[in-house]
N, C-alpha and C. Protein backbone atom coordinates (compact mmCIF):
# COMPACT_ATOMS: atom_id res chain seq x y z
N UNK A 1 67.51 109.14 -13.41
CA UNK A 1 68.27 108.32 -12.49
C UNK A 1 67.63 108.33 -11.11
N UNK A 2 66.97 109.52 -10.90
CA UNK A 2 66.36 109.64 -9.16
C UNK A 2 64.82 109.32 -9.28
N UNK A 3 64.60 109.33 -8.11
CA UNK A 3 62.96 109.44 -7.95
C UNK A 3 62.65 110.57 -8.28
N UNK A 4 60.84 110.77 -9.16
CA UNK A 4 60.58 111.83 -9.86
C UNK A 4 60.75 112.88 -9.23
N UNK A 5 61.23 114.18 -10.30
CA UNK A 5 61.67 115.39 -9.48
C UNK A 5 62.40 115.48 -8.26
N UNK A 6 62.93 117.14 -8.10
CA UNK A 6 63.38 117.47 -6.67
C UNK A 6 63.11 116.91 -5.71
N UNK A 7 62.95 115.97 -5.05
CA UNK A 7 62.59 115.28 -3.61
C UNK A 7 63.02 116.11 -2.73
N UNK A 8 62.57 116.48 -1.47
CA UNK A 8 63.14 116.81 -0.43
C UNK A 8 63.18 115.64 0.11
N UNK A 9 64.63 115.43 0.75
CA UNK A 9 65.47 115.04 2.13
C UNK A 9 64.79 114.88 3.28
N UNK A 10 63.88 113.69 3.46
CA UNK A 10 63.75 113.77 5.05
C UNK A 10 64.63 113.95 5.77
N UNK A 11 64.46 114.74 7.53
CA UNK A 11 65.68 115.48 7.98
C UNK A 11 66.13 113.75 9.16
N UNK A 12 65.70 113.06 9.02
CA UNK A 12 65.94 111.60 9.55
C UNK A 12 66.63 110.61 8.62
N UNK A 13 67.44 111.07 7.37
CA UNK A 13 68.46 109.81 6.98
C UNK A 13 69.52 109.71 7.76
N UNK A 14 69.96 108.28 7.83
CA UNK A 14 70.86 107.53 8.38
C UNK A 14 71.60 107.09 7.15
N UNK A 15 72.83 107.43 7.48
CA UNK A 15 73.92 106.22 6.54
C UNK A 15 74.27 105.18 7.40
N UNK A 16 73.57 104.13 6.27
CA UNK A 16 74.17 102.56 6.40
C UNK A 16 75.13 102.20 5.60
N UNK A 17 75.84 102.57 4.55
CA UNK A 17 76.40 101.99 3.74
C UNK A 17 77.11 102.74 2.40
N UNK A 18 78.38 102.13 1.66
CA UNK A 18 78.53 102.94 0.87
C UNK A 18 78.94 102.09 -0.42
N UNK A 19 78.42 102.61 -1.34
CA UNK A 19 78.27 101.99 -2.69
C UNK A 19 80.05 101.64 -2.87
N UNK A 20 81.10 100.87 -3.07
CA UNK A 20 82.20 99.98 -3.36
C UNK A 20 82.36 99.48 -4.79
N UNK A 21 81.44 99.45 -5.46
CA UNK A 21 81.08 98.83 -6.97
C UNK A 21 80.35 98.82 -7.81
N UNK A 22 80.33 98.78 -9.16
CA UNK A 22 79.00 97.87 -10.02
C UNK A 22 79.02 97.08 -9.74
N UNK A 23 77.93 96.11 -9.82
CA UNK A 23 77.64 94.09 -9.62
C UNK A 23 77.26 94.35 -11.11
N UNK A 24 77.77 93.26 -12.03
CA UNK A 24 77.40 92.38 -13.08
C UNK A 24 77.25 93.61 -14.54
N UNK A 25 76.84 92.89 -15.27
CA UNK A 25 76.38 94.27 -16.68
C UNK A 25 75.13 94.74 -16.67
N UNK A 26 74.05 94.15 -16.39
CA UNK A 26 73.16 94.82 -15.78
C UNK A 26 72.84 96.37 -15.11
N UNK A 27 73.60 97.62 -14.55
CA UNK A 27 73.86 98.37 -13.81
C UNK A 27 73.52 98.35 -12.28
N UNK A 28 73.70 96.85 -11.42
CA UNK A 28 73.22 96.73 -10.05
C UNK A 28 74.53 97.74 -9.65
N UNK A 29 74.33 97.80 -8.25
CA UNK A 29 75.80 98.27 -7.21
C UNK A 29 76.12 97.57 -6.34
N UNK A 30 77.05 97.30 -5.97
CA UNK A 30 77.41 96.83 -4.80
C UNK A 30 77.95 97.75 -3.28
N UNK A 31 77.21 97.05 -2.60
CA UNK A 31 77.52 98.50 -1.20
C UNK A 31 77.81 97.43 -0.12
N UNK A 32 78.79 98.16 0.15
CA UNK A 32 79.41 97.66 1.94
C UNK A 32 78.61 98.38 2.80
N UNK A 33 77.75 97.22 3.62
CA UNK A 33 76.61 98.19 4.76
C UNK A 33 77.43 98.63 6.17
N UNK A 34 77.62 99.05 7.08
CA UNK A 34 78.17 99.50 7.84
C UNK A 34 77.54 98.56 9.43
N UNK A 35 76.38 98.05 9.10
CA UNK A 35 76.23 96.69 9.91
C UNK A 35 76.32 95.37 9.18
N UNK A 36 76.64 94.45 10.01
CA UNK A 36 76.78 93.11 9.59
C UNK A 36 75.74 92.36 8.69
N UNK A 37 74.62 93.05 9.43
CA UNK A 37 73.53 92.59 9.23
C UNK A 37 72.83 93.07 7.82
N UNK A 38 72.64 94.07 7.89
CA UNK A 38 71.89 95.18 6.73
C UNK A 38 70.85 94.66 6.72
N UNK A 39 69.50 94.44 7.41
CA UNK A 39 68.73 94.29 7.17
C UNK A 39 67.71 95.37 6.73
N UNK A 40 67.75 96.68 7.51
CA UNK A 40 67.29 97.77 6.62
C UNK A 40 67.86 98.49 5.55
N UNK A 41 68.48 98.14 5.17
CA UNK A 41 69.13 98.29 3.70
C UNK A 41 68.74 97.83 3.04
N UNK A 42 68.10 96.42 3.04
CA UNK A 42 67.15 95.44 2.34
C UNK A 42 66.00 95.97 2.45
N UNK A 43 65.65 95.88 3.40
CA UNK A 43 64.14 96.55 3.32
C UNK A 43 63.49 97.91 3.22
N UNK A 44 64.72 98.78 2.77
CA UNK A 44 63.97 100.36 2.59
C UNK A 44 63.81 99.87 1.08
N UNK A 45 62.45 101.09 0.87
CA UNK A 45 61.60 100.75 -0.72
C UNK A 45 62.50 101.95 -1.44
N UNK A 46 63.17 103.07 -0.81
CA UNK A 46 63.90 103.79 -1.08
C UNK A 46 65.42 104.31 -0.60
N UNK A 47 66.15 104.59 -1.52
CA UNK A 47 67.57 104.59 -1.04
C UNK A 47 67.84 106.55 -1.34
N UNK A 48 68.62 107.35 -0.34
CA UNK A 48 68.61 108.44 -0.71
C UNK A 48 70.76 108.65 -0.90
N UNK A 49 71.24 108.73 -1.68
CA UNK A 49 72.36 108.95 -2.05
C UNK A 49 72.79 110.03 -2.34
N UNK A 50 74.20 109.70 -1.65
CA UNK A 50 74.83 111.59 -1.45
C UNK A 50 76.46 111.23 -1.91
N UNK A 51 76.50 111.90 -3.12
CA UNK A 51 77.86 111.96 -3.56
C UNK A 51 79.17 112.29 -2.55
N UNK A 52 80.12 111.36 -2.78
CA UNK A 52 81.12 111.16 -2.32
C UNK A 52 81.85 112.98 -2.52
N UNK A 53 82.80 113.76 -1.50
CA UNK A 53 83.12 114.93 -1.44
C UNK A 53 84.49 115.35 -0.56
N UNK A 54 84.82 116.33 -1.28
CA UNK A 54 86.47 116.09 -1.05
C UNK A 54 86.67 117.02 0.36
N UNK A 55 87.68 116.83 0.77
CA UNK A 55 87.37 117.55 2.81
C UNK A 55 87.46 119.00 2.58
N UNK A 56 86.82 119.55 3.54
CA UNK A 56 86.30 120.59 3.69
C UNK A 56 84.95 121.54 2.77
N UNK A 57 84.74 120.41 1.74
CA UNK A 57 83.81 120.75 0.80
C UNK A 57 82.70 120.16 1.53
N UNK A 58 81.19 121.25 1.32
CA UNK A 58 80.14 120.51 1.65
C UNK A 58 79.34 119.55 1.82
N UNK A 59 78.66 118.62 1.99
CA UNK A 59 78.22 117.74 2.01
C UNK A 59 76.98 117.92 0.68
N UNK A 60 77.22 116.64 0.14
CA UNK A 60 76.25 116.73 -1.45
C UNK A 60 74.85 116.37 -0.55
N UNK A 61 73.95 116.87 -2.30
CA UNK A 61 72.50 116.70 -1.47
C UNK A 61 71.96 115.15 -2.23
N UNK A 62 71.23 114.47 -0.95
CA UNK A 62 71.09 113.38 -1.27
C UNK A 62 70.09 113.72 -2.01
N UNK A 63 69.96 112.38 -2.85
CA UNK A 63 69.28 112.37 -3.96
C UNK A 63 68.24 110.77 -3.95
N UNK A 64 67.12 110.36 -4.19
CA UNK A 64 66.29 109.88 -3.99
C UNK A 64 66.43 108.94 -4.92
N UNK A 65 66.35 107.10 -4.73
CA UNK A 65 66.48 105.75 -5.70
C UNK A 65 65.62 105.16 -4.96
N UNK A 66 64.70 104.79 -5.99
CA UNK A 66 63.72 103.52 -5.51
C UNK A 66 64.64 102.07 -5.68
N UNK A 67 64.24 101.15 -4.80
CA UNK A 67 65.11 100.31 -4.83
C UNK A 67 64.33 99.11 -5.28
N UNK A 68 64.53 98.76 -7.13
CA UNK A 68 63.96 97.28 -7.47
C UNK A 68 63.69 96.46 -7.12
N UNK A 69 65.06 95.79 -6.48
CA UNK A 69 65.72 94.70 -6.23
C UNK A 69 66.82 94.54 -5.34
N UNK A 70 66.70 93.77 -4.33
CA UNK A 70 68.36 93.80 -3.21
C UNK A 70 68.40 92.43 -3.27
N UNK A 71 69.54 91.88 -2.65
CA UNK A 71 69.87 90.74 -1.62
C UNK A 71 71.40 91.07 -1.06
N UNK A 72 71.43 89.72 -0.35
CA UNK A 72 72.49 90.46 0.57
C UNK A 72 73.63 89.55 -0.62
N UNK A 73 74.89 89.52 -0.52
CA UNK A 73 76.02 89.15 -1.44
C UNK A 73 76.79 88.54 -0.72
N UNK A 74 77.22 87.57 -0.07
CA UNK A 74 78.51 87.66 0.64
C UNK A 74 78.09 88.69 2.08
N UNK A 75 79.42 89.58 2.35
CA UNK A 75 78.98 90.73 3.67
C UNK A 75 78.79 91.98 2.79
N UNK A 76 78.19 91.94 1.23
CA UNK A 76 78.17 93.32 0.93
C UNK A 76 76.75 92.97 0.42
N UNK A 77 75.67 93.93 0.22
CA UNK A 77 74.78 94.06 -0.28
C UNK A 77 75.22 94.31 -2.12
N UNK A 78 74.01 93.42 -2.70
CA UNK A 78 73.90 94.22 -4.55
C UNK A 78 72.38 94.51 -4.38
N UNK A 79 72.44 95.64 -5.33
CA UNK A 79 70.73 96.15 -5.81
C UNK A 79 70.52 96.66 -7.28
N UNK A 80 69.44 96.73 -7.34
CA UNK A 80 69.14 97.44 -8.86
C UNK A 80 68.51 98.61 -8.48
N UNK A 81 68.71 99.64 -8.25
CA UNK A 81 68.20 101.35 -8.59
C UNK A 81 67.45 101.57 -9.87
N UNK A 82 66.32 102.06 -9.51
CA UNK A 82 65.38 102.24 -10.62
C UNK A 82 66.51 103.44 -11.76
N UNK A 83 66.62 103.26 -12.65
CA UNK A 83 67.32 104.77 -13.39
C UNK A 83 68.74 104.21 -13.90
N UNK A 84 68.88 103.11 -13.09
CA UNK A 84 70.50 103.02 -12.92
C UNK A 84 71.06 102.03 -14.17
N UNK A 85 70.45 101.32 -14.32
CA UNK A 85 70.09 100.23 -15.56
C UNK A 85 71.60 99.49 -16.15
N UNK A 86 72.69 100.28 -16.24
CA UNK A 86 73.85 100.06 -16.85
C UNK A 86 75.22 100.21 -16.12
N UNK A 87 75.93 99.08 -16.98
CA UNK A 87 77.21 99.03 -15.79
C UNK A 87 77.95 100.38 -15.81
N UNK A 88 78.17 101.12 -17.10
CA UNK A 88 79.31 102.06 -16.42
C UNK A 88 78.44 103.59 -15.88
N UNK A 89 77.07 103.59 -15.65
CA UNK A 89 76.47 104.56 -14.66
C UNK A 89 76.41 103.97 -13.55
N UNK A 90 76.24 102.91 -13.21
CA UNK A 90 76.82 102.12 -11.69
C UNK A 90 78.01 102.22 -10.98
N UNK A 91 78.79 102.37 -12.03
CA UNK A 91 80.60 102.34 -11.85
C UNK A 91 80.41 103.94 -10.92
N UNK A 92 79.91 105.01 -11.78
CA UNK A 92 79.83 106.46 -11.37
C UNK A 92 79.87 106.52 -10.16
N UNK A 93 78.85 105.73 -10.05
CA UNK A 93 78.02 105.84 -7.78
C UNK A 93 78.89 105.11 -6.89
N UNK A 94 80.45 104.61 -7.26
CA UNK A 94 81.02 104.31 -6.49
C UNK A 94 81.92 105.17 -5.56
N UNK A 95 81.40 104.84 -4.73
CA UNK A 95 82.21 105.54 -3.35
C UNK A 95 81.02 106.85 -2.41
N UNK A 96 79.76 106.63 -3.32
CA UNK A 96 78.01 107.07 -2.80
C UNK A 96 77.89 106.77 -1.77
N UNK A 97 77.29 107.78 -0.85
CA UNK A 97 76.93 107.02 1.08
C UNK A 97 75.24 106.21 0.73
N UNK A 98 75.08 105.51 1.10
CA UNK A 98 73.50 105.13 1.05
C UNK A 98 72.97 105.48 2.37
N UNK A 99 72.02 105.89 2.25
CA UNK A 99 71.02 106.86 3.12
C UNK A 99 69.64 106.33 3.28
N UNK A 100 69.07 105.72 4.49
CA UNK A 100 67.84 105.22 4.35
C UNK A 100 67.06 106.33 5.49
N UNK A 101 65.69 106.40 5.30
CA UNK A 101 65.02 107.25 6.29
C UNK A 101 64.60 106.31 7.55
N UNK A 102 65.11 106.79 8.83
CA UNK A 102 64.43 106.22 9.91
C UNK A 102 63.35 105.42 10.13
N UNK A 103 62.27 106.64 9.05
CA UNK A 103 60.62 105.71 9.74
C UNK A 103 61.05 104.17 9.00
N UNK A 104 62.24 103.43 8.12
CA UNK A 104 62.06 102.53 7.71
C UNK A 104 62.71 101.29 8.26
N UNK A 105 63.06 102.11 9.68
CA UNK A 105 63.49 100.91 10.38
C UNK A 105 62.91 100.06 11.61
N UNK A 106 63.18 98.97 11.44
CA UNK A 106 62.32 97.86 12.52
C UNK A 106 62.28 98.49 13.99
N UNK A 107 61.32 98.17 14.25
CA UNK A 107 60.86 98.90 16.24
C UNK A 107 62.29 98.10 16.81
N UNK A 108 62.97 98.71 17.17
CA UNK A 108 64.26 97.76 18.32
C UNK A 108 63.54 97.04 19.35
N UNK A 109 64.18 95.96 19.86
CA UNK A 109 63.45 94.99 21.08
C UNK A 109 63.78 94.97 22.28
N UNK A 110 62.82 95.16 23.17
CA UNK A 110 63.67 95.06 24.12
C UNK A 110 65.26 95.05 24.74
N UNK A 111 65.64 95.65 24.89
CA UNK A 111 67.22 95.49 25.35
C UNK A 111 68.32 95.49 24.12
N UNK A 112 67.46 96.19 23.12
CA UNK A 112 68.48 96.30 21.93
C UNK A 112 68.21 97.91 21.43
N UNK A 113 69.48 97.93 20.97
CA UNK A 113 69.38 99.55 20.84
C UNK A 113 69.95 99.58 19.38
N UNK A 114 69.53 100.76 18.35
CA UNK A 114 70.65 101.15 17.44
C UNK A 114 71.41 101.92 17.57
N UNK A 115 72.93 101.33 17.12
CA UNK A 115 73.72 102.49 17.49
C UNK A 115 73.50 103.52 17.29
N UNK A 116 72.89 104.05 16.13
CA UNK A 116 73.04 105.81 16.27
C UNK A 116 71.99 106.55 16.85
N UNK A 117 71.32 105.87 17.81
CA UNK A 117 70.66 106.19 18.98
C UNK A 117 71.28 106.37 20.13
N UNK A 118 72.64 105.73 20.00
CA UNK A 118 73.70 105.69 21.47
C UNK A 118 74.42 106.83 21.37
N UNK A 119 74.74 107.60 20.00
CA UNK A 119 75.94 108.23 19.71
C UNK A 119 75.08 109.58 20.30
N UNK A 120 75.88 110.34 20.80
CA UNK A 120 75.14 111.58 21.50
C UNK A 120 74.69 111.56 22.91
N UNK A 121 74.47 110.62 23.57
CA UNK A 121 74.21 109.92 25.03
C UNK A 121 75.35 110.71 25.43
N UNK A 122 74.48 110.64 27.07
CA UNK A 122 75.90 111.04 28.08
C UNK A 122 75.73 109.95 28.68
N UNK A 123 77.13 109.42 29.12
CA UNK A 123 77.78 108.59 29.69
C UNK A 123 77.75 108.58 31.32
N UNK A 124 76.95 108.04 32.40
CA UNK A 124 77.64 107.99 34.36
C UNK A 124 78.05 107.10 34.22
N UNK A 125 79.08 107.48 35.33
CA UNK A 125 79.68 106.49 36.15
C UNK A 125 79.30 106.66 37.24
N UNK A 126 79.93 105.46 38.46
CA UNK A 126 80.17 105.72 39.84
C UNK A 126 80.73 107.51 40.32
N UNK A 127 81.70 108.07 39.66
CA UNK A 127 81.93 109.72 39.53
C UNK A 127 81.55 110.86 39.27
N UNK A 128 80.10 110.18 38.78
CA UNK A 128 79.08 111.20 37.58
C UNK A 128 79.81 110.82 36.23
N UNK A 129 79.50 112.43 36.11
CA UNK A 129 79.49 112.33 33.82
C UNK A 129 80.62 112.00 33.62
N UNK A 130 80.81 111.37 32.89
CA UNK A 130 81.93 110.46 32.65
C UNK A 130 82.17 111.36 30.88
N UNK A 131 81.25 111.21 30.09
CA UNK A 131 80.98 111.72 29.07
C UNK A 131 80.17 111.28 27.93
N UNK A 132 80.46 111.79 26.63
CA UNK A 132 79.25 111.67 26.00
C UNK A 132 79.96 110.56 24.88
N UNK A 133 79.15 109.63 23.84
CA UNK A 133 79.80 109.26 23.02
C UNK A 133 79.24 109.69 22.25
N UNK A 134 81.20 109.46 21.72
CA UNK A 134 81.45 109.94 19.97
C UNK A 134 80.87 108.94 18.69
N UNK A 135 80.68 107.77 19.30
CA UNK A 135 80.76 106.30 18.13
C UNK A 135 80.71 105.36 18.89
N UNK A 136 79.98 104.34 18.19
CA UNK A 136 80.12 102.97 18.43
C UNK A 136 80.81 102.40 17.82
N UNK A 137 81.69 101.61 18.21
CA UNK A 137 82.54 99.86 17.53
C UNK A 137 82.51 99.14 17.48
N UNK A 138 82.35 97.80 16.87
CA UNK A 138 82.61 96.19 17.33
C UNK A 138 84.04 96.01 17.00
N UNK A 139 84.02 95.24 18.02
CA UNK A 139 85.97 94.87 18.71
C UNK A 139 85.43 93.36 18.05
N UNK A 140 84.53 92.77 17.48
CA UNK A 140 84.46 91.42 17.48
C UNK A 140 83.55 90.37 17.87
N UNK A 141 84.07 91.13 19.35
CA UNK A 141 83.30 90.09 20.57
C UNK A 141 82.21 90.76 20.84
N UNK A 142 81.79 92.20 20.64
CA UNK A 142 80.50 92.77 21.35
C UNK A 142 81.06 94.64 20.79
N UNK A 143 80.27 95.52 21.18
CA UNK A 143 80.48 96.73 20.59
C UNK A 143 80.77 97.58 21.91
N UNK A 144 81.42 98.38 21.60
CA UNK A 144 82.48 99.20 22.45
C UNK A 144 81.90 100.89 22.01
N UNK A 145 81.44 101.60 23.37
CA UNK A 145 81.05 102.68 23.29
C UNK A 145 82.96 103.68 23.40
N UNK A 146 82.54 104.58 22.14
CA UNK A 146 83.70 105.46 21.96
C UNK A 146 83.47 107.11 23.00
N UNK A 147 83.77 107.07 24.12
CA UNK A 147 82.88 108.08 24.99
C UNK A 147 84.18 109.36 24.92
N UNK A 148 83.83 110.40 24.76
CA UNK A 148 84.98 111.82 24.73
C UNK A 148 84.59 112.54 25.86
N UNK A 149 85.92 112.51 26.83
CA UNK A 149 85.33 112.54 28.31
C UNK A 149 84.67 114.20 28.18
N UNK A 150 83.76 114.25 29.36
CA UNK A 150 83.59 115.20 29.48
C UNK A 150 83.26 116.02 31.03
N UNK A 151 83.43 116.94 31.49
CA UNK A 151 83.64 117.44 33.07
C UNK A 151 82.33 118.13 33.50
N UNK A 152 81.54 117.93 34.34
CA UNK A 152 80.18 118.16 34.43
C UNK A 152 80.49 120.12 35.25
N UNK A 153 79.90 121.14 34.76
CA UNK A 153 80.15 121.87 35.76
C UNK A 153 78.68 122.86 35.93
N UNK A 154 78.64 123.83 36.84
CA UNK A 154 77.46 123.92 37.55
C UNK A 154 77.05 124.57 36.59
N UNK A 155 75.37 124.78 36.37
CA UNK A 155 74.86 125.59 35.35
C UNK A 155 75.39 126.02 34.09
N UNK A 156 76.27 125.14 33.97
CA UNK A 156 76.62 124.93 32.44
C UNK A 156 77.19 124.54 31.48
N UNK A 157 77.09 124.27 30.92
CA UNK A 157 77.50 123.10 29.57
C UNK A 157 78.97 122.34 30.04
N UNK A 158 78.58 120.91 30.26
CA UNK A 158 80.16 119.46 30.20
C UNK A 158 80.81 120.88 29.54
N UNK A 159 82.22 119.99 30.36
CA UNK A 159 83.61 121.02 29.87
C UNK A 159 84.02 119.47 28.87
N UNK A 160 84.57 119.82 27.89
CA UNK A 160 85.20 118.59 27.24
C UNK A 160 86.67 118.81 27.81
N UNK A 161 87.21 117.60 27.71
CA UNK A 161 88.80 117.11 28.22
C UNK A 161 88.89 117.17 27.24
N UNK A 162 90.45 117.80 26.75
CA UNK A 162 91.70 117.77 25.80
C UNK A 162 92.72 116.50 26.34
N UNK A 163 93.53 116.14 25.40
CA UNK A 163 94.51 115.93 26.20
C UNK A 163 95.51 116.91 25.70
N UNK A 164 97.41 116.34 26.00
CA UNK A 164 98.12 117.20 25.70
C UNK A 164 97.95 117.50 23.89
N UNK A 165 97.99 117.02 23.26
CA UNK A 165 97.60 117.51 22.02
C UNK A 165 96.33 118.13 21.31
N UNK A 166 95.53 118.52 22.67
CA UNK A 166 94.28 119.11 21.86
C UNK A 166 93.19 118.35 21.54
N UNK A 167 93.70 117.18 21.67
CA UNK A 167 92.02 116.35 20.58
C UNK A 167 91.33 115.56 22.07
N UNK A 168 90.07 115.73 21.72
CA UNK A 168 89.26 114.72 23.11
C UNK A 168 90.27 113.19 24.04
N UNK A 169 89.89 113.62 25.19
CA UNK A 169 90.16 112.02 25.99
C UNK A 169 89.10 111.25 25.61
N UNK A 170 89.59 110.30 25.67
CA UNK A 170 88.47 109.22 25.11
C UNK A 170 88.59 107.95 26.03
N UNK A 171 87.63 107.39 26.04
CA UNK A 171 87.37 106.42 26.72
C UNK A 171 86.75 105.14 26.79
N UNK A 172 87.12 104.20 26.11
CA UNK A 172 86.14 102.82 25.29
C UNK A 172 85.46 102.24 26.52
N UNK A 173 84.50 101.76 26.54
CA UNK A 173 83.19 101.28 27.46
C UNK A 173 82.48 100.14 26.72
N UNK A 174 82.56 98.85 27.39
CA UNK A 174 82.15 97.85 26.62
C UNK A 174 80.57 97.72 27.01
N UNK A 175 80.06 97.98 25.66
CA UNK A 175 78.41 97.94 25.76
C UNK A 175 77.98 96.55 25.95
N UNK A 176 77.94 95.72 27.37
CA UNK A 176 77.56 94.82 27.86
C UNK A 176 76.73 94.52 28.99
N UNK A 177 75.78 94.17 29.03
CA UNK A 177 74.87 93.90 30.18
C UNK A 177 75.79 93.81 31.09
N UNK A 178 77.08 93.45 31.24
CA UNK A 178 77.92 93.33 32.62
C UNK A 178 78.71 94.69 33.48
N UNK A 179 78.25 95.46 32.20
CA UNK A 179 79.08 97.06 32.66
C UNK A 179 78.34 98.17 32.37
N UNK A 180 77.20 97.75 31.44
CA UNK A 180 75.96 98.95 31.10
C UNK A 180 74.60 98.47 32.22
N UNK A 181 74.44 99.49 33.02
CA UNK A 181 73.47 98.75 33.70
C UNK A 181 72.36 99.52 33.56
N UNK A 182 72.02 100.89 32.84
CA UNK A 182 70.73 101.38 31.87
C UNK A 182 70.46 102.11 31.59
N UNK A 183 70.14 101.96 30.44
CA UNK A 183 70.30 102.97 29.15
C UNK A 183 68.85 103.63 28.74
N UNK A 184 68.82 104.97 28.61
CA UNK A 184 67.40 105.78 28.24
C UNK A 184 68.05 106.04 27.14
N UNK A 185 67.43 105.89 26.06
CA UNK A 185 67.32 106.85 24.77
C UNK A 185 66.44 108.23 24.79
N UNK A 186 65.41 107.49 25.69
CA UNK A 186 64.58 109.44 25.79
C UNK A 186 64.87 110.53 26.50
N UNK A 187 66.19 110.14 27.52
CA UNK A 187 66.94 110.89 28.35
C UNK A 187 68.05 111.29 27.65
N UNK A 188 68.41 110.39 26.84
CA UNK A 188 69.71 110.27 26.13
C UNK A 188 71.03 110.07 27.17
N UNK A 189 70.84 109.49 27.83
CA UNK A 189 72.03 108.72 29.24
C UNK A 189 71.99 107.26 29.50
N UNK A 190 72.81 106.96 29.63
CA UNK A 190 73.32 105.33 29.70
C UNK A 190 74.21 105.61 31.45
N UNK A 191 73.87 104.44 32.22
CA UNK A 191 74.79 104.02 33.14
C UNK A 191 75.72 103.11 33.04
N UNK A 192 76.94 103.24 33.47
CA UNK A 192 78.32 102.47 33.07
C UNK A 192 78.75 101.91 34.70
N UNK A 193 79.35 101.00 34.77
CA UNK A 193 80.16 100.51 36.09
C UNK A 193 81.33 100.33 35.45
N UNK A 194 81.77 101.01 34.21
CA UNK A 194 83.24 100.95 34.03
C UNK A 194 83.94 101.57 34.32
N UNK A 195 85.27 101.69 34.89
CA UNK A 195 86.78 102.30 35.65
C UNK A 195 86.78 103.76 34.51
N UNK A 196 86.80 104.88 35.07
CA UNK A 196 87.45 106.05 33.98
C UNK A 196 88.77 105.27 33.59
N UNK A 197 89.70 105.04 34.85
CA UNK A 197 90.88 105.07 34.43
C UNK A 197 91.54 103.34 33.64
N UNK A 198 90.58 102.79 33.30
CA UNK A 198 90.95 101.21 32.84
C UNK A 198 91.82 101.43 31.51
């Protein structure tokens, strides 16, 4: 079913997507990509898949699929996995994260970023550290940085904000040329002109 033998895990997979189905009798799958787009989902020559796992249980070890055949479906991707050949071993891999390795994604362009290059950034404002984000979103209209405030203090490590129940303040920040005014990935900091308190 995998690529030959034990593979090791490059320590650079990304999940894009998670297997939702078989497609057809054949054994393709069908996967919901986690961008609109999925274009590197299409274009990795290999897919690394990590069984679905119940909470607090470890994370499975991904496991290595050359990828036949893709196209995109509708907003879900189908493929053929070398190994996979038949519908009810397709059926199995539903609810699988798909895992592609970094080096297989397109150089970003100018003034475009991937999100999970944003996630981990610290956040200024006009106040300083504002904080770091947790996630990116699309609201629709454009994608919304998920930032968990955090309190800058001297020689050592952001204090994170609670609120009254314990879990992070948070703070949505609309990732727009009108309120992001610039972003290092090699710094890992973004500038914001958005309100803490909006």
């Amino acid at each position: 079913m995998a690529v030959d033998g034990a593979a090791t895990a490059p320590d650079d997979l990304i999940e894009l997507g998670r297997i939702i189905s078989a497609y057809g009798v054949r054994g393709w799958v069908k996967i919901q990509p986690h961008s609109a787009q999925g274009t590197v989902l299409r274009a990795a020559p290999v897919w690394w898949l990590v069984a679905p796992v119940a909470p607090l249980a470890k994370p499975g070890v991904p496991v290595p699929h050359k990828v036949k055949q893709v196209r995109p479906q509708g907003s879900t991707v189908v493929a053929d996995l070398e190994g996979v050949g038949e519908r009810d071993l397709a059926e199995s891999l539903r609810g699988y994260a798909v895992l592609v390795s970094r080096q297989h994604f397109p150089k970003a362009q100018t003034d475009e970023y991937y999100w999970v290059d944003l996630v981990g950034c610290q956040v200024f404002g006009a106040e300083g550290l504002l904080g770091v984000v947790h996630e990116v979103v699309d609201n629709g209209a454009h994608a919304l940085l998920k930032v968990h405030r955090q309190q800058a203090q001297e020689a050592a490590e952001p204090l994170a904000l609670l609120d009254a129940k314990g879990k992070p303040q948070e703070i949505l920040v609309p990732f727009v040329a009108a309120h992001v005014q610039h972003v290092d990935i090699a710094a890992r900091r973004i500038d914001t002109d958005w309100p803490v308190d909006f």
